[in-house]
PDB file of N, CA and C in Angstrom:
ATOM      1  N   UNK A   1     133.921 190.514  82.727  1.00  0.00           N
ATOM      2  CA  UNK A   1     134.708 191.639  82.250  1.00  0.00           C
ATOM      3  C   UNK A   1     135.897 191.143  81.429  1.00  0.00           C
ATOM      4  N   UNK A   2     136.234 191.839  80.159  1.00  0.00           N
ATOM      5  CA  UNK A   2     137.230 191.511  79.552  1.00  0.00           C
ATOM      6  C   UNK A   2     137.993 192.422  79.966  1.00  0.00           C
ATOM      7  N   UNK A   3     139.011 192.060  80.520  1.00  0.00           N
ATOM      8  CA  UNK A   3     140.488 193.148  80.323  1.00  0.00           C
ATOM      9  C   UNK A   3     141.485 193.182  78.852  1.00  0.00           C
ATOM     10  N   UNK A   4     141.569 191.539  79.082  1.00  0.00           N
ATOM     11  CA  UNK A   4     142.594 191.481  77.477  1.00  0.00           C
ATOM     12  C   UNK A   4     141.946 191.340  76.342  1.00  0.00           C
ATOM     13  N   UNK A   5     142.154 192.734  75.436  1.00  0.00           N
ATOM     14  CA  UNK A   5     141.453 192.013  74.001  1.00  0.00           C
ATOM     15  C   UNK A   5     142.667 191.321  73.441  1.00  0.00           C
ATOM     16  N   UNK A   6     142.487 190.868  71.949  1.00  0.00           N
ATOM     17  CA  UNK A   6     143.546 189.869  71.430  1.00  0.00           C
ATOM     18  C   UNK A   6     144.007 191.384  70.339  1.00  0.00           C
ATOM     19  N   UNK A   7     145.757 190.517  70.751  1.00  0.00           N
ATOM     20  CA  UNK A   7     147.098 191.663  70.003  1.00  0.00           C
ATOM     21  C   UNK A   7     146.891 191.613  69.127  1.00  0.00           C
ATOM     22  N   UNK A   8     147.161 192.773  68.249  1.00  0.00           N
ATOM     23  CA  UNK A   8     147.593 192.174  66.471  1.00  0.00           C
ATOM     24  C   UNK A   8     149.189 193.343  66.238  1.00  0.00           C
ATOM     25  N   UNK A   9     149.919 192.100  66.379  1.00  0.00           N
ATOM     26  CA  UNK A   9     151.208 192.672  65.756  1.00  0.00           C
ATOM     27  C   UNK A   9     151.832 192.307  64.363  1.00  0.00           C
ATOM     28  N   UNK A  10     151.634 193.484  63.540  1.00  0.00           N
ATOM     29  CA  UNK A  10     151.936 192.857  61.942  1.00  0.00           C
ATOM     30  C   UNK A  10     150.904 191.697  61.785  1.00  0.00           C
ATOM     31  N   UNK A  11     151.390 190.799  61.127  1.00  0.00           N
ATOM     32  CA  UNK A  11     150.898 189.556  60.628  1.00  0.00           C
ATOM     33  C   UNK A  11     149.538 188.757  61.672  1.00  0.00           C
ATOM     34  N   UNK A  12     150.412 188.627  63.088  1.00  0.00           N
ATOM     35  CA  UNK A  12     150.427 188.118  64.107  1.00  0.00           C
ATOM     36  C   UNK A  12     148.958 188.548  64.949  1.00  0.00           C
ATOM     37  N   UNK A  13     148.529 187.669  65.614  1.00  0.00           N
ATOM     38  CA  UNK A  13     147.347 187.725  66.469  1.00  0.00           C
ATOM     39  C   UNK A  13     147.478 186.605  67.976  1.00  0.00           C
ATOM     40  N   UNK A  14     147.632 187.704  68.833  1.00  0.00           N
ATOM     41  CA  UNK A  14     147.713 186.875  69.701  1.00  0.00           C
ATOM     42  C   UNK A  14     146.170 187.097  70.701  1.00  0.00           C
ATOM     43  N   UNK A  15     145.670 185.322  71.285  1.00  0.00           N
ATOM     44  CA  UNK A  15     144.662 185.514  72.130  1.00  0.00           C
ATOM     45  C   UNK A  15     145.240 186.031  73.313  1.00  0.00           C
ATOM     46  N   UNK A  16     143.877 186.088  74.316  1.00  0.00           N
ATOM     47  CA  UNK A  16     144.151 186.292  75.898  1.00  0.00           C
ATOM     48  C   UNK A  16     144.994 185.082  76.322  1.00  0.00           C
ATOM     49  N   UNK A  17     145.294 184.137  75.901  1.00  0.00           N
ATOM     50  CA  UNK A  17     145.953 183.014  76.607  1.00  0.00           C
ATOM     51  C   UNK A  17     147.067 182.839  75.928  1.00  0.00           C
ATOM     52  N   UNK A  18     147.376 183.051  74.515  1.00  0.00           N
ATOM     53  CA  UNK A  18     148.542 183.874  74.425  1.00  0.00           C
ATOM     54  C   UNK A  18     149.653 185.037  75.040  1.00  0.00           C
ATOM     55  N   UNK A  19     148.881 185.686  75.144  1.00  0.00           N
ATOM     56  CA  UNK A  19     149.371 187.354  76.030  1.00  0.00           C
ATOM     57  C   UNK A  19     149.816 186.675  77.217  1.00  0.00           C
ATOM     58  N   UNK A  20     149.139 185.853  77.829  1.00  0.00           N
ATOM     59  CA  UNK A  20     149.156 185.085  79.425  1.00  0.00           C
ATOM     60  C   UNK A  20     150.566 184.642  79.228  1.00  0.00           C
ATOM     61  N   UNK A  21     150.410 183.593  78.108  1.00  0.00           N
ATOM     62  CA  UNK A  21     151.673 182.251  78.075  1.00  0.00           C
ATOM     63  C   UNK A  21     152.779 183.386  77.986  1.00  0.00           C
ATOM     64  N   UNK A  22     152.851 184.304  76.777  1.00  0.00           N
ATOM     65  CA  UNK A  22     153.955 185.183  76.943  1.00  0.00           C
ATOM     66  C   UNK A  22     154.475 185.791  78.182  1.00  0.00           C
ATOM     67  N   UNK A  23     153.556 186.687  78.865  1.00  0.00           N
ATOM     68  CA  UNK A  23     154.088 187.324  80.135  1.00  0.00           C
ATOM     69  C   UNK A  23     154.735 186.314  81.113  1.00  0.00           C
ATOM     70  N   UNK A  24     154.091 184.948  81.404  1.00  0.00           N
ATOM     71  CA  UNK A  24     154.717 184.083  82.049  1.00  0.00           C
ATOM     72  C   UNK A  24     155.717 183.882  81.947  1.00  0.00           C
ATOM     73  N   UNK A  25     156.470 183.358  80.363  1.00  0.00           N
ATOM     74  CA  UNK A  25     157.333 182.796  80.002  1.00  0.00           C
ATOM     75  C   UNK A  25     158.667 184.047  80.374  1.00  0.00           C
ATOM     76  N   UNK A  26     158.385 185.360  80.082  1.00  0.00           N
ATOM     77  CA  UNK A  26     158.817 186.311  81.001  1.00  0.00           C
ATOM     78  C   UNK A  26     159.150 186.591  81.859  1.00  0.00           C
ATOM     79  N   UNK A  27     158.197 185.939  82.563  1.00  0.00           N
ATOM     80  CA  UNK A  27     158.182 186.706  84.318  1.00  0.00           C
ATOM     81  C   UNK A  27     159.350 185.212  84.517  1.00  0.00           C
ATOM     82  N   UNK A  28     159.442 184.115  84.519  1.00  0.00           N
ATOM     83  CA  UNK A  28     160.120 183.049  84.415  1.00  0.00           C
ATOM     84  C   UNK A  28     161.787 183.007  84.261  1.00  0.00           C
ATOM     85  N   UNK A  29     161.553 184.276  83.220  1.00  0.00           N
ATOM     86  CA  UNK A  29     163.021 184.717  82.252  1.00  0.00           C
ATOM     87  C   UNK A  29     163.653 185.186  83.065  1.00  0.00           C
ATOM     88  N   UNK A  30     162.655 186.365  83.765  1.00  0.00           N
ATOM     89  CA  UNK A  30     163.275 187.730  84.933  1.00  0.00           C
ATOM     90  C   UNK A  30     163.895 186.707  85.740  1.00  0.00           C
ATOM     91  N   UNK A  31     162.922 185.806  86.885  1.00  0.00           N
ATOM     92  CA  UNK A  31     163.548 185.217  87.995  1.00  0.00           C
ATOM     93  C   UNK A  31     164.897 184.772  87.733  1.00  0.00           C
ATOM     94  N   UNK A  32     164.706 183.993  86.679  1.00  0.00           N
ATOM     95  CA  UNK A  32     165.717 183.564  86.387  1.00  0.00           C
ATOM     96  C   UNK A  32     166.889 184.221  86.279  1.00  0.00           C
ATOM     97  N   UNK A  33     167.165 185.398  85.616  1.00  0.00           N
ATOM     98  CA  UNK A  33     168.010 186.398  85.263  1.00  0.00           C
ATOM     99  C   UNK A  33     168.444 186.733  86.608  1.00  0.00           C
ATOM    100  N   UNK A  34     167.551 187.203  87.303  1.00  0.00           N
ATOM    101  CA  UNK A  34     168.156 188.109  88.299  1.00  0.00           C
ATOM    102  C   UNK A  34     167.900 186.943  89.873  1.00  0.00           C
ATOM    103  N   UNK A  35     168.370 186.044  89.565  1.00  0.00           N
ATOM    104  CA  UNK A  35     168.388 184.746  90.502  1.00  0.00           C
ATOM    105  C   UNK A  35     170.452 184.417  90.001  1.00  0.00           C
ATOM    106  N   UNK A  36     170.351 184.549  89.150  1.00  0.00           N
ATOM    107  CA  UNK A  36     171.994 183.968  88.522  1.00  0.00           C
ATOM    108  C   UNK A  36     172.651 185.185  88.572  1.00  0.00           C
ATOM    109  N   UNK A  37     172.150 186.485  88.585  1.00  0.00           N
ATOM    110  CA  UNK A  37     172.842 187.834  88.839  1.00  0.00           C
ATOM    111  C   UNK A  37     173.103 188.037  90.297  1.00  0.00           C
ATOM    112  N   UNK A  38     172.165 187.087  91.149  1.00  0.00           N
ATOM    113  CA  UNK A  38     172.320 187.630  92.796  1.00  0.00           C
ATOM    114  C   UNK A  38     173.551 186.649  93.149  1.00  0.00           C
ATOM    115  N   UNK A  39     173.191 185.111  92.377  1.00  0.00           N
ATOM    116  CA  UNK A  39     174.576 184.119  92.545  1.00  0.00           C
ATOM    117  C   UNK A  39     175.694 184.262  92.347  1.00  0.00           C
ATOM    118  N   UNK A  40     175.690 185.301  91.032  1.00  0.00           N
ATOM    119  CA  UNK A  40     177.371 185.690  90.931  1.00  0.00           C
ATOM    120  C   UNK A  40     178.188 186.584  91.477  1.00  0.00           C
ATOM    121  N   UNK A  41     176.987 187.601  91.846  1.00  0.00           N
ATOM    122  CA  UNK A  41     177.468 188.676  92.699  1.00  0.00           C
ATOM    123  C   UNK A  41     177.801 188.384  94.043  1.00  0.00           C
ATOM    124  N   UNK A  42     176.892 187.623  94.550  1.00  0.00           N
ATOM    125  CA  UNK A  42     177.694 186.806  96.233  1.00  0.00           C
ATOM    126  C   UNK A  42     178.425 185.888  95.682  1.00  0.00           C
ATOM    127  N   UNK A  43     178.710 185.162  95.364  1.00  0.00           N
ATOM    128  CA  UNK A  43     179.899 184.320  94.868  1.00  0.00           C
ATOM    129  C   UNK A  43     181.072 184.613  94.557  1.00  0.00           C
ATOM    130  N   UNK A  44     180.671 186.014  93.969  1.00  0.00           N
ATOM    131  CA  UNK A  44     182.184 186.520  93.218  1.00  0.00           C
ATOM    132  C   UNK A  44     182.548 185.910  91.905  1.00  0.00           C
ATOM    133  N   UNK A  45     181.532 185.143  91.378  1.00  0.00           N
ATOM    134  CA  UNK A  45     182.654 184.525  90.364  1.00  0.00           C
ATOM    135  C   UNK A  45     181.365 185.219  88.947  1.00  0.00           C
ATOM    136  N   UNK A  46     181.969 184.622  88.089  1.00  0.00           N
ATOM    137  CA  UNK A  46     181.514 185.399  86.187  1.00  0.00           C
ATOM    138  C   UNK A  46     180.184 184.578  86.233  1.00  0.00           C
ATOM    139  N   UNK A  47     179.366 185.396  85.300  1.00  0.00           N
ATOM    140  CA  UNK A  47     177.725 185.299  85.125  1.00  0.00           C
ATOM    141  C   UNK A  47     178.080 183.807  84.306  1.00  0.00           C
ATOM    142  N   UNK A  48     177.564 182.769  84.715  1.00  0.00           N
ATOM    143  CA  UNK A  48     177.356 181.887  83.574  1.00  0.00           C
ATOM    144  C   UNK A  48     176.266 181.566  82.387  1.00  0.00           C
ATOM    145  N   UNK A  49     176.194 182.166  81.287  1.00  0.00           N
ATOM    146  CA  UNK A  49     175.356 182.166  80.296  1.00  0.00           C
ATOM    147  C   UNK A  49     174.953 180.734  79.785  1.00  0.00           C
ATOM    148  N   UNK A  50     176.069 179.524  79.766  1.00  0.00           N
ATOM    149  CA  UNK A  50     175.729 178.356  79.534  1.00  0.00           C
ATOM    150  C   UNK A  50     174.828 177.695  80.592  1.00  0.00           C
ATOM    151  N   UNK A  51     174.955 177.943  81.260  1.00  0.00           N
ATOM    152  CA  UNK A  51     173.879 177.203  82.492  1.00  0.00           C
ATOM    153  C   UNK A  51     172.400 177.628  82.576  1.00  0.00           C
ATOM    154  N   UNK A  52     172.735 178.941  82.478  1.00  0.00           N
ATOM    155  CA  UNK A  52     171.573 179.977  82.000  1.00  0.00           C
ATOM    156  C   UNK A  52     170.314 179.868  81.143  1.00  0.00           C
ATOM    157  N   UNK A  53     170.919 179.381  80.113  1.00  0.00           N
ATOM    158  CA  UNK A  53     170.383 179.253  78.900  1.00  0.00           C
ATOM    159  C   UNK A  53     170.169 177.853  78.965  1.00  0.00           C
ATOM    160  N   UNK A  54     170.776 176.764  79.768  1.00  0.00           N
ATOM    161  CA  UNK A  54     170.368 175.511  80.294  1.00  0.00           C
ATOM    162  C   UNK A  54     168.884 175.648  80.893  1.00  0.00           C
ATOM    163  N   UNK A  55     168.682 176.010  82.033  1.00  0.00           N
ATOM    164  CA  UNK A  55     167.502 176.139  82.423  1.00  0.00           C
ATOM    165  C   UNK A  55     166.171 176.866  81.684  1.00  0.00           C
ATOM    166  N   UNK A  56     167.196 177.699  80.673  1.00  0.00           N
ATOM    167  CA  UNK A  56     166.064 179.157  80.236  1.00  0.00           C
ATOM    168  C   UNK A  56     164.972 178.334  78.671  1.00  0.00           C
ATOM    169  N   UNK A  57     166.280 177.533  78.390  1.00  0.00           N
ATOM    170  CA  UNK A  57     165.675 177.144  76.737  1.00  0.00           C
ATOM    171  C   UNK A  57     164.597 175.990  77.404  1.00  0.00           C
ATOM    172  N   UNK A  58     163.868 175.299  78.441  1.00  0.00           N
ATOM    173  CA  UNK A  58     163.064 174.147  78.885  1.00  0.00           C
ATOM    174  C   UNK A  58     161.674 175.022  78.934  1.00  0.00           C
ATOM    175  N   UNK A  59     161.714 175.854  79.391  1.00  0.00           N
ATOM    176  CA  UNK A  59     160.651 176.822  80.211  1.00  0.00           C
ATOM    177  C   UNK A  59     159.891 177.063  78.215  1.00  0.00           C
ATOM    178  N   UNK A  60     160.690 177.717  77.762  1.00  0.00           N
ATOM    179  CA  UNK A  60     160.436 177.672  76.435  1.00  0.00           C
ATOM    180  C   UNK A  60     159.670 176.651  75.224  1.00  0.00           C
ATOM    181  N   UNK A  61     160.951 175.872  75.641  1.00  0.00           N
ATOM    182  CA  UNK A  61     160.174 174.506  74.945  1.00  0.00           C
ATOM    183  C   UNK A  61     158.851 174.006  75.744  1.00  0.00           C
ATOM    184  N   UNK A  62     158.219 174.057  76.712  1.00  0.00           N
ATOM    185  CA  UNK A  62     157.452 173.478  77.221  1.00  0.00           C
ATOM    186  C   UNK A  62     156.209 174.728  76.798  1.00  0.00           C
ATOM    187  N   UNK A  63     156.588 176.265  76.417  1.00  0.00           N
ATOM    188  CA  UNK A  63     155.335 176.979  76.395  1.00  0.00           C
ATOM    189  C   UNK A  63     155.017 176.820  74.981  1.00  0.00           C
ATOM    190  N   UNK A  64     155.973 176.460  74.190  1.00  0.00           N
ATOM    191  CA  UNK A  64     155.724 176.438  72.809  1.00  0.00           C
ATOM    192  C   UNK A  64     154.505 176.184  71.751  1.00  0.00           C
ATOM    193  N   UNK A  65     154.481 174.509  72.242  1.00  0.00           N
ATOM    194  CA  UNK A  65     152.803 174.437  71.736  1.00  0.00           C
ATOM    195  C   UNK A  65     151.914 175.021  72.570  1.00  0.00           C
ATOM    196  N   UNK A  66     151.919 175.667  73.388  1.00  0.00           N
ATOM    197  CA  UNK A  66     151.115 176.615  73.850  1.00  0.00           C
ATOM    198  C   UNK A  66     150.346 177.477  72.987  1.00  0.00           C
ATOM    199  N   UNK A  67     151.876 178.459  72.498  1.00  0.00           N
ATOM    200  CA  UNK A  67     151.684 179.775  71.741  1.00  0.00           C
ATOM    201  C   UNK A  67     151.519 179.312  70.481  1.00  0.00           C
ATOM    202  N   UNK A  68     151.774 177.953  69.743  1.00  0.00           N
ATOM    203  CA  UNK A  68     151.409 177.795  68.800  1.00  0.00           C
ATOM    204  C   UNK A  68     149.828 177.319  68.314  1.00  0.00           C
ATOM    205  N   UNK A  69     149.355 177.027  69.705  1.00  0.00           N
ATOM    206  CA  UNK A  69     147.665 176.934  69.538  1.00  0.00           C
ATOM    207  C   UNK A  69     146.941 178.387  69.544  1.00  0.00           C
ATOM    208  N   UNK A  70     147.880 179.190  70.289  1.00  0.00           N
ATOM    209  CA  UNK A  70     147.307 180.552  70.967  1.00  0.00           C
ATOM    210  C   UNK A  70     147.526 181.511  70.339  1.00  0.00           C
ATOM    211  N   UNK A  71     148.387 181.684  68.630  1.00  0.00           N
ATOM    212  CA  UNK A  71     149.356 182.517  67.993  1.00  0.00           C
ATOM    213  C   UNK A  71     148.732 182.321  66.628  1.00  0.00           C
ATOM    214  N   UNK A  72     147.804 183.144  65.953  1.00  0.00           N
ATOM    215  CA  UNK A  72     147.358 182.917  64.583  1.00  0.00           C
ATOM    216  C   UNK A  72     148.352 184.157  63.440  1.00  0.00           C
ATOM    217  N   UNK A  73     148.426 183.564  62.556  1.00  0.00           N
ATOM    218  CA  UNK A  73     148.703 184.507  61.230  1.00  0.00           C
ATOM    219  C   UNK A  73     147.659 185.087  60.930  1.00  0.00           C
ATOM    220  N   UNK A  74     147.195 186.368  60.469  1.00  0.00           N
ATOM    221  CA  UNK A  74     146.612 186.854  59.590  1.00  0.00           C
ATOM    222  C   UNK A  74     147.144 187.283  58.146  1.00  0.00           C
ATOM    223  N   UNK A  75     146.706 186.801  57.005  1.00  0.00           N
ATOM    224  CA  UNK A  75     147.025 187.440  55.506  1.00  0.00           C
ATOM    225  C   UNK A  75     146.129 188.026  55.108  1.00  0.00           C
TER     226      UNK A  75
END
């Protein structure tokens, strides 16, 4: 059974293992987000965005050539 057919946004075509790598890289984002939102709020102290974006930009770089095998142009 197929569930995922492949996206076409504008230009862009994404496969089923595309769509995958994306939602992951997502679901990754959320934890993350609302993991540093539960820390500051018991802590008391200010959201840190630099640290944030420490952990957030790796997850990224590592799906990258992913989506770039998984991510076609159409013209």
């Amino acid at each position: 059974m197929k569930f995922i057919k492949p996206l076409s946004l504008g230009k862009l075509t994404f496969s089923k293992k595309g769509i995958e790598t994306v939602c992951f890289g997502a679901f990754c984002f959320g934890i993350l987000f609302g993991a540093f939102i539960a820390h500051s709020i018991t802590t008391e102290s200010k959201f840190n965005i630099l640290l944030f974006g420490l952990f957030t930009v790796p997850i990224w770089i590592f799906l990258k050539p992913i989506l770039k095998k998984e991510i076609t142009t159409v013209e």
